[in-house]
N, C-alpha and C. Protein backbone atom coordinates (compact mmCIF):
# COMPACT_ATOMS: atom_id res chain seq x y z
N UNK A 1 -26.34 -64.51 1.36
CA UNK A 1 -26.38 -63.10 1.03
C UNK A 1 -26.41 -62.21 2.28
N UNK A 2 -27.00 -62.50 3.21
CA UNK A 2 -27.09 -61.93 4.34
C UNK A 2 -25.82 -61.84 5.01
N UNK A 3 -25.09 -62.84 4.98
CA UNK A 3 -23.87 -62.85 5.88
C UNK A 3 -23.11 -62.19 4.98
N UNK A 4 -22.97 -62.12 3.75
CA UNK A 4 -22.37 -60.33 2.60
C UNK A 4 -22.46 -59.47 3.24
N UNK A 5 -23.76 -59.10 3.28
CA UNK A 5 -24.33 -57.87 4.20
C UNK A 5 -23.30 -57.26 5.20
N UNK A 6 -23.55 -58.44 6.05
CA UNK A 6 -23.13 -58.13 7.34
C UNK A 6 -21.65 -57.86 7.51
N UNK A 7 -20.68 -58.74 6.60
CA UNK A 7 -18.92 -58.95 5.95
C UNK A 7 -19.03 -57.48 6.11
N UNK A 8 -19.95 -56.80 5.06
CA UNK A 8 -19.33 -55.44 4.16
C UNK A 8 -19.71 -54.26 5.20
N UNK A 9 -20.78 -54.32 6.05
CA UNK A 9 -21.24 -53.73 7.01
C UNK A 9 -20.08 -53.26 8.13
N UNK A 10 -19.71 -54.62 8.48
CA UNK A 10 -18.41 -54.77 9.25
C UNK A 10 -17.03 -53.55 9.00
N UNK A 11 -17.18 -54.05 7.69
CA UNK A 11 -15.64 -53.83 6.62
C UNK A 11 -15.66 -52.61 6.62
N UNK A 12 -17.11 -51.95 6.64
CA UNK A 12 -17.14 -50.65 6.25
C UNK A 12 -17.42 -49.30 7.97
N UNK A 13 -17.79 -49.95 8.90
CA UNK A 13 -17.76 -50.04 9.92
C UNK A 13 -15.95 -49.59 10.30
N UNK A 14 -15.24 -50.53 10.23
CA UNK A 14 -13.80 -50.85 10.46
C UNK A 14 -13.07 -49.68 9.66
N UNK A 15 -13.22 -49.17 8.27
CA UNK A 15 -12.77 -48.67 8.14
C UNK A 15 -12.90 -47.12 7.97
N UNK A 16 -14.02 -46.61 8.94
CA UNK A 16 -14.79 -45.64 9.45
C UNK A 16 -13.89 -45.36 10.40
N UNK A 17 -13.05 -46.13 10.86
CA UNK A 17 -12.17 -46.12 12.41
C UNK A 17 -10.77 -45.83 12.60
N UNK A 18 -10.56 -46.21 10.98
CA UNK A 18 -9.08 -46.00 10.61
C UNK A 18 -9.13 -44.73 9.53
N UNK A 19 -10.10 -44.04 9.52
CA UNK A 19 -10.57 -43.04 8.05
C UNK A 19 -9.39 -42.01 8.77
N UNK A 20 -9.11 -40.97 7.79
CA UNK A 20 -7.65 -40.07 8.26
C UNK A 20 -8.85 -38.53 8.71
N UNK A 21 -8.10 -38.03 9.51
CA UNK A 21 -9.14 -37.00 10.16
C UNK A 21 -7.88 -35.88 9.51
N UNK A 22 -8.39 -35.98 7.85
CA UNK A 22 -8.01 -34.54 7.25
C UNK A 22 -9.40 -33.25 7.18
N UNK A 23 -9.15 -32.12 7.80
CA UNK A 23 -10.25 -31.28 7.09
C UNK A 23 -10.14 -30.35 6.43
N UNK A 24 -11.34 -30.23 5.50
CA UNK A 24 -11.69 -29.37 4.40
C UNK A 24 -12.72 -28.24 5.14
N UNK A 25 -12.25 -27.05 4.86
CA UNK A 25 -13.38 -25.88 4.76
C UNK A 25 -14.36 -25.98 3.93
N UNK A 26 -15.48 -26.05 4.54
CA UNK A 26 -16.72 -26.05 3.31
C UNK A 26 -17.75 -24.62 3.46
N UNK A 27 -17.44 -22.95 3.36
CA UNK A 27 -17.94 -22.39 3.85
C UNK A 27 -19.15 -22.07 2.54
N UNK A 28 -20.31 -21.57 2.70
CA UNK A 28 -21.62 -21.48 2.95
C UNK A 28 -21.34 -20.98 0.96
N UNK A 29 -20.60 -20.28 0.07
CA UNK A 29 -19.98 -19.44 -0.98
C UNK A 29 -18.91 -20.63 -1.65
N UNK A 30 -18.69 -21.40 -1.03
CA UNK A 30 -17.44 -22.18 -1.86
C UNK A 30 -16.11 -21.36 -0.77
N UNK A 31 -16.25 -20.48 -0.53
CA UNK A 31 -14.81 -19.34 -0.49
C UNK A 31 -15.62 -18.72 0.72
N UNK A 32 -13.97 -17.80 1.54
CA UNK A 32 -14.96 -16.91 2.75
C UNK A 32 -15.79 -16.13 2.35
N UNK A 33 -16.64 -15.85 3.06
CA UNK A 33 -18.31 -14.81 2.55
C UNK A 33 -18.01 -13.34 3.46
N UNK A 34 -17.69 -13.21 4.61
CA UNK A 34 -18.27 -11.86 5.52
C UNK A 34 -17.65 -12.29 6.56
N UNK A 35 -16.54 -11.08 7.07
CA UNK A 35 -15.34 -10.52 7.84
C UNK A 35 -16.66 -9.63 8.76
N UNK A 36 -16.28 -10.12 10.11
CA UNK A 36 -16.61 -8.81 10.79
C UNK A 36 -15.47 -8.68 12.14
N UNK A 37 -14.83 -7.44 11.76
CA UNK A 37 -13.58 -7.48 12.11
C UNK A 37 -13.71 -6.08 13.41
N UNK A 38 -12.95 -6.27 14.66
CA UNK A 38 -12.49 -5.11 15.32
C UNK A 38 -11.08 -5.21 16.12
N UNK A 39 -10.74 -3.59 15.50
CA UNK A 39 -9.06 -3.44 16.22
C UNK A 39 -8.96 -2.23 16.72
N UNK A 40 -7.46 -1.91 16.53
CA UNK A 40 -7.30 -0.74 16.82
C UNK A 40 -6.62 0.06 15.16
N UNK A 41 -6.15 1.42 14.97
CA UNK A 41 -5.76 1.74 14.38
C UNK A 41 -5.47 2.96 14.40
N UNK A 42 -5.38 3.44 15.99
CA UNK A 42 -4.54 4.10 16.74
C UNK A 42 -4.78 4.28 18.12
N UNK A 43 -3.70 4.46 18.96
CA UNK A 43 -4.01 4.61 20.73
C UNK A 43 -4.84 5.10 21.29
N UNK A 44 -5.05 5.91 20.51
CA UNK A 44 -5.81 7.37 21.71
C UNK A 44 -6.96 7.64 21.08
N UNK A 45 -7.31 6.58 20.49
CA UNK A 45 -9.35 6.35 20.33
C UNK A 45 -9.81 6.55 21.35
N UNK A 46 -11.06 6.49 21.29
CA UNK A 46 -12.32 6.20 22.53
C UNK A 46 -13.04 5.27 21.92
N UNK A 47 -12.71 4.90 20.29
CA UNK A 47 -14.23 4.39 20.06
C UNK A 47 -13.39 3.13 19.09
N UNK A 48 -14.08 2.04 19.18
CA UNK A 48 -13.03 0.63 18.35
C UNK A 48 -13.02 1.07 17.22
N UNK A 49 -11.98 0.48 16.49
CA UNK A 49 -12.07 0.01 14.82
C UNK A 49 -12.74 -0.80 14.12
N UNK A 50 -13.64 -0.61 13.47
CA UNK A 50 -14.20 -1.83 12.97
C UNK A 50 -14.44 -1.55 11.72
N UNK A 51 -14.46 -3.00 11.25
CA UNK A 51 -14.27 -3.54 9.48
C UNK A 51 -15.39 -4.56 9.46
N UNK A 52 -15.79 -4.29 7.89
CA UNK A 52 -16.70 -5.38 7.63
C UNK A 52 -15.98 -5.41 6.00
N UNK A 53 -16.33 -6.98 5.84
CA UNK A 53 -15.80 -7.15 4.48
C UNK A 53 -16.23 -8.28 3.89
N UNK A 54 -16.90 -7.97 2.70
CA UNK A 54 -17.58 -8.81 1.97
C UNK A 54 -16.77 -9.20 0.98
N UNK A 55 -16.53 -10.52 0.48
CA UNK A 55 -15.67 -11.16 -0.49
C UNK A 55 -16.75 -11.97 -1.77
N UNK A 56 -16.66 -11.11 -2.41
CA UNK A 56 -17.22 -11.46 -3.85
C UNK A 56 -16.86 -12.65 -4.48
N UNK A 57 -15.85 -12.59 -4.56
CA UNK A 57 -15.00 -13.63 -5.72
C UNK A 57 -14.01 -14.56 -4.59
N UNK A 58 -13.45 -15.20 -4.53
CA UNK A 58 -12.59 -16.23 -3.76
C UNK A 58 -10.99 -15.25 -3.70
N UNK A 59 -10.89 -14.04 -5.18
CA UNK A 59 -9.41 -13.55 -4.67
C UNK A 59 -9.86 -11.75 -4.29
N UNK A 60 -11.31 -11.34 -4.45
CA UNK A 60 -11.52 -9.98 -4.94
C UNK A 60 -12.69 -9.70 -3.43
N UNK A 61 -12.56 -9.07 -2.86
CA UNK A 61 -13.22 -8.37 -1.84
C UNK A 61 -13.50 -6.83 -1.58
N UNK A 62 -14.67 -6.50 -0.91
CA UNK A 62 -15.18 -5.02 -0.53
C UNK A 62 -15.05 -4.93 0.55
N UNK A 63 -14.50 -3.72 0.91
CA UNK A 63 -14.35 -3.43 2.99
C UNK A 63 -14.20 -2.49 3.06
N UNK A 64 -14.75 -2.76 4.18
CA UNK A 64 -15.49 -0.48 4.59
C UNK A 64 -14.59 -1.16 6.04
N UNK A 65 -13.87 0.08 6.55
CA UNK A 65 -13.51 0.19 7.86
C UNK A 65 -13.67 1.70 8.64
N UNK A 66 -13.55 1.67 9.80
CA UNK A 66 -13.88 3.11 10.71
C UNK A 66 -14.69 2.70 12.18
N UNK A 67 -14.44 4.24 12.79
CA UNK A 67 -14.94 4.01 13.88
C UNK A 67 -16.58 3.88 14.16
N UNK A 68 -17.22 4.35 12.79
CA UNK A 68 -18.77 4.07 12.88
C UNK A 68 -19.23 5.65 13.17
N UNK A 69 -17.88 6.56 13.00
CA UNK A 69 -19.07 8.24 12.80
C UNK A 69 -19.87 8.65 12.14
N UNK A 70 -20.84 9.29 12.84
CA UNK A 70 -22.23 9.61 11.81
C UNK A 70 -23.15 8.61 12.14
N UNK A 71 -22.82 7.20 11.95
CA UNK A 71 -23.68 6.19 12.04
C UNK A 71 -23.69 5.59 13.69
N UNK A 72 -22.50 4.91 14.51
CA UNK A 72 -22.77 4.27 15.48
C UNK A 72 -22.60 5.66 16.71
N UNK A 73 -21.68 6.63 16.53
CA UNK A 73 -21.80 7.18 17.33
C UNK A 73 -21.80 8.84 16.81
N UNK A 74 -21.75 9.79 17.43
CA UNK A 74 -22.02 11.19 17.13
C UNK A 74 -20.26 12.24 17.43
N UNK A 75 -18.98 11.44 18.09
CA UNK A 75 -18.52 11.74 18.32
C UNK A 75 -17.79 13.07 17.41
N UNK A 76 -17.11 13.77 18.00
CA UNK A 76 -16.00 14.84 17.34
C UNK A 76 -14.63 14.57 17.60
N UNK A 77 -14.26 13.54 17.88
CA UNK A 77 -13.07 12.40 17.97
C UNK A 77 -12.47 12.45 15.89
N UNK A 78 -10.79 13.14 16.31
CA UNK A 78 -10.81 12.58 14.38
C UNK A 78 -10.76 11.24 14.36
N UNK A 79 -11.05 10.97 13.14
CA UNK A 79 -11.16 9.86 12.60
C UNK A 79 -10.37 9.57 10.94
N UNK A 80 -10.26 8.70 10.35
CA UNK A 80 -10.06 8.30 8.92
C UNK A 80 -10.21 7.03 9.15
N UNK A 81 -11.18 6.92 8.00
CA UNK A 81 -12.28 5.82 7.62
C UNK A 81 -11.64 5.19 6.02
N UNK A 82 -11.85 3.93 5.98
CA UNK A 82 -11.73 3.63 4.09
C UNK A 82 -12.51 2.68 3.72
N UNK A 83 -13.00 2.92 2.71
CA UNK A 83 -13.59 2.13 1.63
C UNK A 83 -12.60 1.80 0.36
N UNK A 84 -12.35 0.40 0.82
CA UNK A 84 -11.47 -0.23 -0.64
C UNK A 84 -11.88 -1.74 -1.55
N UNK A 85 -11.47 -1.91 -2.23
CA UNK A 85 -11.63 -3.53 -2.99
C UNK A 85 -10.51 -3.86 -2.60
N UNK A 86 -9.94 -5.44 -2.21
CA UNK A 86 -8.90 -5.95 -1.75
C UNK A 86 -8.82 -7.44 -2.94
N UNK A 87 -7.59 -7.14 -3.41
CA UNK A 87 -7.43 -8.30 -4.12
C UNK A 87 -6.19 -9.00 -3.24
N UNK A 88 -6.48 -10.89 -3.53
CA UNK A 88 -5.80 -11.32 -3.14
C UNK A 88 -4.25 -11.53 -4.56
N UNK A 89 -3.08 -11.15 -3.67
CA UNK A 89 -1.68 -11.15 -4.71
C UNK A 89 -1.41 -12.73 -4.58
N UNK A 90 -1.54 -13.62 -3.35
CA UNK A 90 -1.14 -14.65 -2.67
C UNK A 90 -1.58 -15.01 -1.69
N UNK A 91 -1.56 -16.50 -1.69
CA UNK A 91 -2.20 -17.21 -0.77
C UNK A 91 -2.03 -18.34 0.06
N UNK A 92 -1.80 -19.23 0.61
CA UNK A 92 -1.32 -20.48 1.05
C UNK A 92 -3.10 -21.08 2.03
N UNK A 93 -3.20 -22.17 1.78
CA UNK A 93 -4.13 -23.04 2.15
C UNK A 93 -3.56 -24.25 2.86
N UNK A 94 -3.56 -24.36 3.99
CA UNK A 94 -3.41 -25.71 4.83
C UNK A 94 -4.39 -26.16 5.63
N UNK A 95 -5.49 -26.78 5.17
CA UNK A 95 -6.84 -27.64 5.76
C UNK A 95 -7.32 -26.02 6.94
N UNK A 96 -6.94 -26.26 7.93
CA UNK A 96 -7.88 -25.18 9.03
C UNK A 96 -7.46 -23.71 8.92
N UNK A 97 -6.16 -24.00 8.09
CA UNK A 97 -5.47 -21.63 7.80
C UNK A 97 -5.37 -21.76 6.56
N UNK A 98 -5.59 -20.62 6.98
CA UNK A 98 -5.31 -19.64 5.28
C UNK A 98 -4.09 -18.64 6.05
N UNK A 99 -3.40 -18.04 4.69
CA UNK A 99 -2.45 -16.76 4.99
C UNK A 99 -2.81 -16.43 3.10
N UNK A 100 -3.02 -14.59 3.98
CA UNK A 100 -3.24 -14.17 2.52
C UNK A 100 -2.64 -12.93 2.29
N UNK A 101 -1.69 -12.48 1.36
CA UNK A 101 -1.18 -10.85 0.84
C UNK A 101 -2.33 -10.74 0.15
N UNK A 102 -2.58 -9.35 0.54
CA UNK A 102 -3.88 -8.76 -0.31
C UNK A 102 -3.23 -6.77 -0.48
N UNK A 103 -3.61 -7.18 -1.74
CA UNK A 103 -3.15 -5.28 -1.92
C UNK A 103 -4.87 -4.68 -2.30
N UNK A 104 -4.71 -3.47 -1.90
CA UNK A 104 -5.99 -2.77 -2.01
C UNK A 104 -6.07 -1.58 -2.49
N UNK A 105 -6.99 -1.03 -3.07
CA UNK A 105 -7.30 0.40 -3.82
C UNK A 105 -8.65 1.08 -3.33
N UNK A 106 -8.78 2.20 -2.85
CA UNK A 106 -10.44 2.80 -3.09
C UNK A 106 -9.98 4.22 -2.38
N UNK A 107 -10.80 5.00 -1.22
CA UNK A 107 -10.21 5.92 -0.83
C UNK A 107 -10.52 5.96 0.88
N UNK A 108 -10.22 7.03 1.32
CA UNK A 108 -10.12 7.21 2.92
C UNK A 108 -10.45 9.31 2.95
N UNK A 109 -11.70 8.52 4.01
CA UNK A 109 -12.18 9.81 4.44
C UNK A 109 -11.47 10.38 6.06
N UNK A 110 -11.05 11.97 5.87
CA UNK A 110 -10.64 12.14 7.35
C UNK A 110 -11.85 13.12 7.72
N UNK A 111 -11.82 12.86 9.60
CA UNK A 111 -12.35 13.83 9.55
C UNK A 111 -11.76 14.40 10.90
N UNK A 112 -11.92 15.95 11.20
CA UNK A 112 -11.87 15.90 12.78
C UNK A 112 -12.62 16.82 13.72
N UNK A 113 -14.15 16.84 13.32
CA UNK A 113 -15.45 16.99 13.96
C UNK A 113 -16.16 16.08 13.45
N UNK A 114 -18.03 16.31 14.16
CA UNK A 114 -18.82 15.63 14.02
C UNK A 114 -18.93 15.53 12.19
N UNK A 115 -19.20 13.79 11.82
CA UNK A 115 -19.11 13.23 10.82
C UNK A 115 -20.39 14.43 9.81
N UNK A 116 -19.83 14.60 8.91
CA UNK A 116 -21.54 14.93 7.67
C UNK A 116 -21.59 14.14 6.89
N UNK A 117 -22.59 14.37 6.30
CA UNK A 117 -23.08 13.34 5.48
C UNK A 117 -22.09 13.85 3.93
N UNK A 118 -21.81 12.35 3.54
CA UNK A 118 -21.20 12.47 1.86
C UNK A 118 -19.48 12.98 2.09
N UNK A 119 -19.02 12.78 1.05
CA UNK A 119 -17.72 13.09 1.16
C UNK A 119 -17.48 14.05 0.49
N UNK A 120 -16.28 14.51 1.06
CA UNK A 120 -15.53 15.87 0.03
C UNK A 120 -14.09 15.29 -0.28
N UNK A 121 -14.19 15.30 -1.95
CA UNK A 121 -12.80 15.07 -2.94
C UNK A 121 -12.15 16.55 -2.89
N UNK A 122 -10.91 16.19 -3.12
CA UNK A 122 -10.73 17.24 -3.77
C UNK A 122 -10.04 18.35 -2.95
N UNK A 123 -9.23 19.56 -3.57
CA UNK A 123 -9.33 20.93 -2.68
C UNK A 123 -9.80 21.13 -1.45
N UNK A 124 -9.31 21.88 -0.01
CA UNK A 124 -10.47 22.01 0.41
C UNK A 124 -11.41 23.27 -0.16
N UNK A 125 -12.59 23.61 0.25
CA UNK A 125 -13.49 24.03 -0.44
C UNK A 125 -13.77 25.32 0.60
N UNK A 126 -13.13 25.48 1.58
CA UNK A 126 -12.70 26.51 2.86
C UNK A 126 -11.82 25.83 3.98
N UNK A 127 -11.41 27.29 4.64
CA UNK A 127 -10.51 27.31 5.77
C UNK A 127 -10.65 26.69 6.71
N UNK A 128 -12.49 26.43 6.83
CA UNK A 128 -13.34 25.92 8.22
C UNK A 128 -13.53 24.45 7.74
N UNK A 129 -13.09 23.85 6.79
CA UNK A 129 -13.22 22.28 6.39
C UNK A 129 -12.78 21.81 7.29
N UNK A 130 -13.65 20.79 8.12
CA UNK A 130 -13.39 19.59 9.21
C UNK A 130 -13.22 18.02 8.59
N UNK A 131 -13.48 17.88 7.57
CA UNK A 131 -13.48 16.40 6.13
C UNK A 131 -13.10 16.66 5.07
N UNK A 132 -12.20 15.60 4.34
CA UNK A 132 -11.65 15.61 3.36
C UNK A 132 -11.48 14.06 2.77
N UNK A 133 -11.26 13.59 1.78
CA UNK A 133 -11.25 12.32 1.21
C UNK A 133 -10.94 12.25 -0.25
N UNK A 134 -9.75 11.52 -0.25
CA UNK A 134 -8.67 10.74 -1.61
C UNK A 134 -8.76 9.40 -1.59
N UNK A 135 -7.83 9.23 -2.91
CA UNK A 135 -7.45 7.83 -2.65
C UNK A 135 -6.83 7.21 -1.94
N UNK A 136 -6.71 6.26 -2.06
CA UNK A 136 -5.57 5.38 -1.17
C UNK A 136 -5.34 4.12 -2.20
N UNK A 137 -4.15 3.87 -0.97
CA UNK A 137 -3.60 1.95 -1.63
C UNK A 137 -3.14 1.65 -0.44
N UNK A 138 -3.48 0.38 -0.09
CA UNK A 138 -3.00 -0.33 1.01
C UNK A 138 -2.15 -1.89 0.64
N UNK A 139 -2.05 -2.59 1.74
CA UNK A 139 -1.11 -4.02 1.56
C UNK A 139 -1.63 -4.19 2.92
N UNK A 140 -2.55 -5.71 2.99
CA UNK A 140 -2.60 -6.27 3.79
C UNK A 140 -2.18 -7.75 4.26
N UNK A 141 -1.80 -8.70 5.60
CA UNK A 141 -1.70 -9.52 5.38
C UNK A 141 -2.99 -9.96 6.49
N UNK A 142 -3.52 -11.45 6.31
CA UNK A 142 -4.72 -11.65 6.73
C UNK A 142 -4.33 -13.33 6.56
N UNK A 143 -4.83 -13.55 7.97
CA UNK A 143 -4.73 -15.22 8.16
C UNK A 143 -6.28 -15.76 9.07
N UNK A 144 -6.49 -16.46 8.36
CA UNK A 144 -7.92 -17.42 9.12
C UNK A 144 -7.80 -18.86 9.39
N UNK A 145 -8.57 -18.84 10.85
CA UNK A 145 -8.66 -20.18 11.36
C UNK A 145 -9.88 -20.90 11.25
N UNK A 146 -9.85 -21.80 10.35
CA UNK A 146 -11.37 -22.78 10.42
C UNK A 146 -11.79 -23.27 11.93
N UNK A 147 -12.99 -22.98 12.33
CA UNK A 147 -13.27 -23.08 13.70
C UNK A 147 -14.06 -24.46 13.96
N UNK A 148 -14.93 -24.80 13.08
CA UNK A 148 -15.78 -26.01 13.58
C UNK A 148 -16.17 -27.14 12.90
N UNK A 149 -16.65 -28.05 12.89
CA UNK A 149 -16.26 -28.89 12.70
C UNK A 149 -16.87 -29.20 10.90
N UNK A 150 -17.73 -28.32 10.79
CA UNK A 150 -18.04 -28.46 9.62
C UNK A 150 -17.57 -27.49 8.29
N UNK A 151 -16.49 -26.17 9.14
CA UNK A 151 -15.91 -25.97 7.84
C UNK A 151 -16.68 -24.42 7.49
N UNK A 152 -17.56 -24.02 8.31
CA UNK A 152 -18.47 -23.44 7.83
C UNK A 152 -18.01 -21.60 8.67
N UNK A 153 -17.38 -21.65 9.94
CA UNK A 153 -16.96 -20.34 10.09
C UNK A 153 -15.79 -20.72 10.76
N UNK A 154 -15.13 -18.93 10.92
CA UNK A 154 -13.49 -19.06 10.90
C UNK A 154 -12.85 -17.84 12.07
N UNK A 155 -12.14 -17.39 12.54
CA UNK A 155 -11.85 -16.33 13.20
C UNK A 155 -10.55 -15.90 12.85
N UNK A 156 -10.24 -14.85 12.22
CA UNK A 156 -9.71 -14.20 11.52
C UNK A 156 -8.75 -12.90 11.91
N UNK A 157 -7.21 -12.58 11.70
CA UNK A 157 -6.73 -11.49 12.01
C UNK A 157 -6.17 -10.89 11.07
N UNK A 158 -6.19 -9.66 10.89
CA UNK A 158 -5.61 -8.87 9.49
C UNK A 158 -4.75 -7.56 9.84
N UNK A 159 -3.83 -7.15 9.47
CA UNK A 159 -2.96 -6.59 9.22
C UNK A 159 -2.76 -5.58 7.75
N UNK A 160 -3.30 -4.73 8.37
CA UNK A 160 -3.23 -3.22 7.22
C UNK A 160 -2.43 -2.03 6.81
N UNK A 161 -1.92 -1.70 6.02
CA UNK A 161 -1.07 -0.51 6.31
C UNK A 161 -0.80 -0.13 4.48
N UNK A 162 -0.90 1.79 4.85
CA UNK A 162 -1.14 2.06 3.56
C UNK A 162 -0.63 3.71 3.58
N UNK A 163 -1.42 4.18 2.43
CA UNK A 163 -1.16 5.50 2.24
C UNK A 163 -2.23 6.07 1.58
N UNK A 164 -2.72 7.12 1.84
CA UNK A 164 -3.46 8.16 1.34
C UNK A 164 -3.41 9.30 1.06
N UNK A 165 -3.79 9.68 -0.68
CA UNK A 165 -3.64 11.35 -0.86
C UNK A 165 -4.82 12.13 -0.58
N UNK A 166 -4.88 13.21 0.16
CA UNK A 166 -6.18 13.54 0.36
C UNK A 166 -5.39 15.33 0.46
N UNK A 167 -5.96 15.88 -0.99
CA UNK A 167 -5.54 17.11 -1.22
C UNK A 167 -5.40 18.03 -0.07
N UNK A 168 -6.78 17.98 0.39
CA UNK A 168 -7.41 19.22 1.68
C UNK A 168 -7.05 18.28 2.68
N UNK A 169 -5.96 17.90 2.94
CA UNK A 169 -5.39 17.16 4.49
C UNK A 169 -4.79 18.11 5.09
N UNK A 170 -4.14 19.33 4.49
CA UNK A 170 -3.28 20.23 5.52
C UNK A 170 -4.51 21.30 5.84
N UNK A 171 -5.85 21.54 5.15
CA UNK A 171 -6.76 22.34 6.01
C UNK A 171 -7.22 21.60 7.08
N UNK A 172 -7.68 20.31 6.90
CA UNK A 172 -8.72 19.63 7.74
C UNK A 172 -7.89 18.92 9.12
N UNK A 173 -6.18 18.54 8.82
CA UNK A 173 -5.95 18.36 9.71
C UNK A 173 -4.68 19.74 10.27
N UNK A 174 -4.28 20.26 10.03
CA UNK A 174 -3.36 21.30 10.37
C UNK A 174 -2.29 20.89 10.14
N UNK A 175 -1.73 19.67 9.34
CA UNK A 175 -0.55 19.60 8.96
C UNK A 175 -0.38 19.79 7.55
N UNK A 176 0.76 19.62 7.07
CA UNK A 176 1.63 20.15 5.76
C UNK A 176 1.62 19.28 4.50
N UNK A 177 0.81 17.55 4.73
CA UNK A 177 0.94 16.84 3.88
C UNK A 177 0.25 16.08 3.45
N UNK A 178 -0.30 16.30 2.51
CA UNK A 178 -1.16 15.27 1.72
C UNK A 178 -1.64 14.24 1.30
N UNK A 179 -0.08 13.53 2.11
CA UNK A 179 0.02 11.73 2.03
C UNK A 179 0.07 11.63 3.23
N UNK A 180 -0.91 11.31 3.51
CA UNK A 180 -1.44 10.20 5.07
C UNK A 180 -1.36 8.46 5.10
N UNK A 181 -0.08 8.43 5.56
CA UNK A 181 0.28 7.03 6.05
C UNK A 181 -0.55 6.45 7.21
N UNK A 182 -1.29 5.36 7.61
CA UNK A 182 -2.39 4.71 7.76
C UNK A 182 -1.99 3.21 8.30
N UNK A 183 -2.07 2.52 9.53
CA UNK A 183 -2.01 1.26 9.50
C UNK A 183 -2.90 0.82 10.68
N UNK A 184 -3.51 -0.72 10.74
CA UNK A 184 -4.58 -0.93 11.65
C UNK A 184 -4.58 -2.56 11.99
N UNK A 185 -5.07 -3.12 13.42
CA UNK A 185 -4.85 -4.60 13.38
C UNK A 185 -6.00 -4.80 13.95
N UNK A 186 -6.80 -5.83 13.58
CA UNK A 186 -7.98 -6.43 13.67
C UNK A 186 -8.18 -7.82 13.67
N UNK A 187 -9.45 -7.95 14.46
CA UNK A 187 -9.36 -9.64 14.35
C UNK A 187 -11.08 -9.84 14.91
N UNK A 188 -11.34 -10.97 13.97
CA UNK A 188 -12.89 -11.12 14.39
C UNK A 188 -12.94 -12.31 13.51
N UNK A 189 -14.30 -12.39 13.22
CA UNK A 189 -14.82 -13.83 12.51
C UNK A 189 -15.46 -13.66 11.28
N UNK A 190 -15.97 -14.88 10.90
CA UNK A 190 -16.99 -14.87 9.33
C UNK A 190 -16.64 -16.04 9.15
N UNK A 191 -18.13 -15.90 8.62
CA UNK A 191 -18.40 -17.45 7.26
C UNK A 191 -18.38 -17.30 5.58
């Protein structure tokens, strides 16, 4: 019985050596959990882009993006910020990438002074309006790399571009149109 032991010990040993080095993502949710993303999403910033994005469901996600006015910094730099849900349309999975089309819905705040608090829909509401905020729809594409060895985080680049109606866009920014076309590239990590 002992020398069984030792046969299967062996056997199992041996074929520990020849095992196929396929990998599986195993992140912390079943599915990615939390994007923390920075880009650009136009030249002549001073201050980064950054996204955070929480994924609920394996095809359905929440993401706030912007430069962080009001909150990280105090600037009077314009800005347009969005808050959307991102569903995935399509997807492809090969062990360490993902590639994903994701279309999105929610809205986008502009502004171009210091941030206030809460948003304004709608009309503008005067001549001296510096913020305004509509909807939007975007189309993103977004690809992740499994980083280690257990599957567990990833580093990530995404690709955004959209449109927004935001009534009071010709007070707040001095132009003529209401539909504000929008695009941004980012790249960061999550588990």
């Amino acid at each position: 019985m002992p020398i069984l032991v030792a046969l299967l010990g062996l056997a199992t040993a041996h074929g520990q050596e020849i095992d196929s080095h396929t990998f599986t993502p195993r992140p912390f949710a079943g599915h990615a959990l939390i994007d923390l993303r920075v880009g650009v999403d136009r030249l002549d910033s001073d201050h980064p882009f950054l996204c955070g994005e929480i994924t609920a469901l394996p095809w359905l996600s929440i993401e706030g993006c912007g430069t962080g006015s009001g909150l990280l910094h105090r600037s009077s730099e314009p800005e347009m910020a969005h808050f959307r849900t991102r569903g995935r349309l399509w997807g492809i999975d090969q062990q360490r990438t993902e590639l994903d089309l994701l279309v999105g819905a929610g809205f986008a705040e502009i502004q171009v002074a210091e941030d206030a608090h809460g948003f304004k829909f709608g009309k503008a509401q005067s001549t001296e309006q510096v913020e305004a905020a509509g909807p939007e729809l975007s189309l993103s594409a977004k690809g992740r790399l499994w980083i280690d060895k257990g599957g567990r985080t990833y580093v990530t680049a995404d690709i955004n571009a959209g449109v927004a109606h935001i009534p009071a866009a010709p007070v707040v920014t001095g132009g003529s149109s209401t539909a504000l076309p929008f695009a941004a590239f980012t790249v960061g990590f999550g588990l």
